[in-house]
Protein backbone atom coordinates (compact mmCIF):
# COMPACT_ATOMS: atom_id res chain seq x y z
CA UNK A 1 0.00 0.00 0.00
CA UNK A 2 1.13 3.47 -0.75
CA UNK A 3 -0.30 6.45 0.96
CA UNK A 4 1.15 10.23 -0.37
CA UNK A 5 0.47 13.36 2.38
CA UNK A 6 0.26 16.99 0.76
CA UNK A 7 0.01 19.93 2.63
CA UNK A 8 1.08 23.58 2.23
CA UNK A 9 2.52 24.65 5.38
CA UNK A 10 3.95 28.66 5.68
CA UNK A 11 7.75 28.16 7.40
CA UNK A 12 10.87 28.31 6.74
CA UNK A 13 11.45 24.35 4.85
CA UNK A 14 14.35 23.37 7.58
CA UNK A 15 12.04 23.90 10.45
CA UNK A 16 9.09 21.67 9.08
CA UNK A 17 11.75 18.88 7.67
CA UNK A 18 12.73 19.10 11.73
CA UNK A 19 9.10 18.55 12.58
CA UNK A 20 8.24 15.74 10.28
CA UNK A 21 11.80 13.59 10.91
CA UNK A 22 12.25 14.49 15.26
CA UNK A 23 10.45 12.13 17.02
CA UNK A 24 9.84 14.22 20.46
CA UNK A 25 8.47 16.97 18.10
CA UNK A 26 6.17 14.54 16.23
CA UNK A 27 4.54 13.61 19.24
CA UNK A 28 3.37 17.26 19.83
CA UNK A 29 1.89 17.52 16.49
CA UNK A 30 0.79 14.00 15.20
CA UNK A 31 -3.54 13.78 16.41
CA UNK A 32 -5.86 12.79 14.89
CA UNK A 33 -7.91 15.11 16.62
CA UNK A 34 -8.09 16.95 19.90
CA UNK A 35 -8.87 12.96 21.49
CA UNK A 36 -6.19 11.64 20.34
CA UNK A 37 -2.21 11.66 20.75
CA UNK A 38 0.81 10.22 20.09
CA UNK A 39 2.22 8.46 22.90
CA UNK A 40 5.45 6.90 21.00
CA UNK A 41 7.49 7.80 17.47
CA UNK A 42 10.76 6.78 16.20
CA UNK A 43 12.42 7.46 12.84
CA UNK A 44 15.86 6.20 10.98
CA UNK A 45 15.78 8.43 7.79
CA UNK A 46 18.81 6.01 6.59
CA UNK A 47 18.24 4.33 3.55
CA UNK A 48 16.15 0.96 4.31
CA UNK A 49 15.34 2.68 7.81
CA UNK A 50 11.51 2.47 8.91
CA UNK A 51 9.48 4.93 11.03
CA UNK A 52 6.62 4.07 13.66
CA UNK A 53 4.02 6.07 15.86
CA UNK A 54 1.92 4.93 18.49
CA UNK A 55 -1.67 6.68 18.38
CA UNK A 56 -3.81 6.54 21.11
CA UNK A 57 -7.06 7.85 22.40
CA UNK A 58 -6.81 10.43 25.23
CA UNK A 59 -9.58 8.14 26.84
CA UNK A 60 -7.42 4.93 26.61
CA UNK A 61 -9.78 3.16 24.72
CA UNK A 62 -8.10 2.65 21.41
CA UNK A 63 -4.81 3.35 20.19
CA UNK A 64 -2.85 1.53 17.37
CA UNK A 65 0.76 1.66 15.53
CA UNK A 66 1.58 3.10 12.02
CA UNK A 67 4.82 2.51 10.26
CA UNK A 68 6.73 1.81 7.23
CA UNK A 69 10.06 1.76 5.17
């Protein structure tokens, strides 16, 4: 499966690449909505290397794991 995010976001390029590839700051950011947060992220931008978040429900009634290569 293949999924493609687009956005337009207004800052300087180096400060979103920081964002999107740190995981402490991705777990400020990532939600779903206001219910949801995530609890866990890691990242290895190497070649081969694989990301992963943990999602969860403020509530603690559902949370799951995303990742990929």
């Amino acid at each position: 499966m293949k999924i493609t995010v687009e956005t337009i976001i207004k800052a300087p390029v180096g400060k979103v690449w920081i964002a999107y590839t740190t995981p402490d700051d991705i777990t400020q950011w990532n939600a779903a909505s206001d219910d949801w947060n995530t609890t866990k992220s890691t990242v290895d931008l190497r070649v081969g290397g694989a990301f992963s978040s943990r999602m969860e429900a403020k509530d603690g009634s559902f949370g799951f794991d995303f990742s990929g290569t």
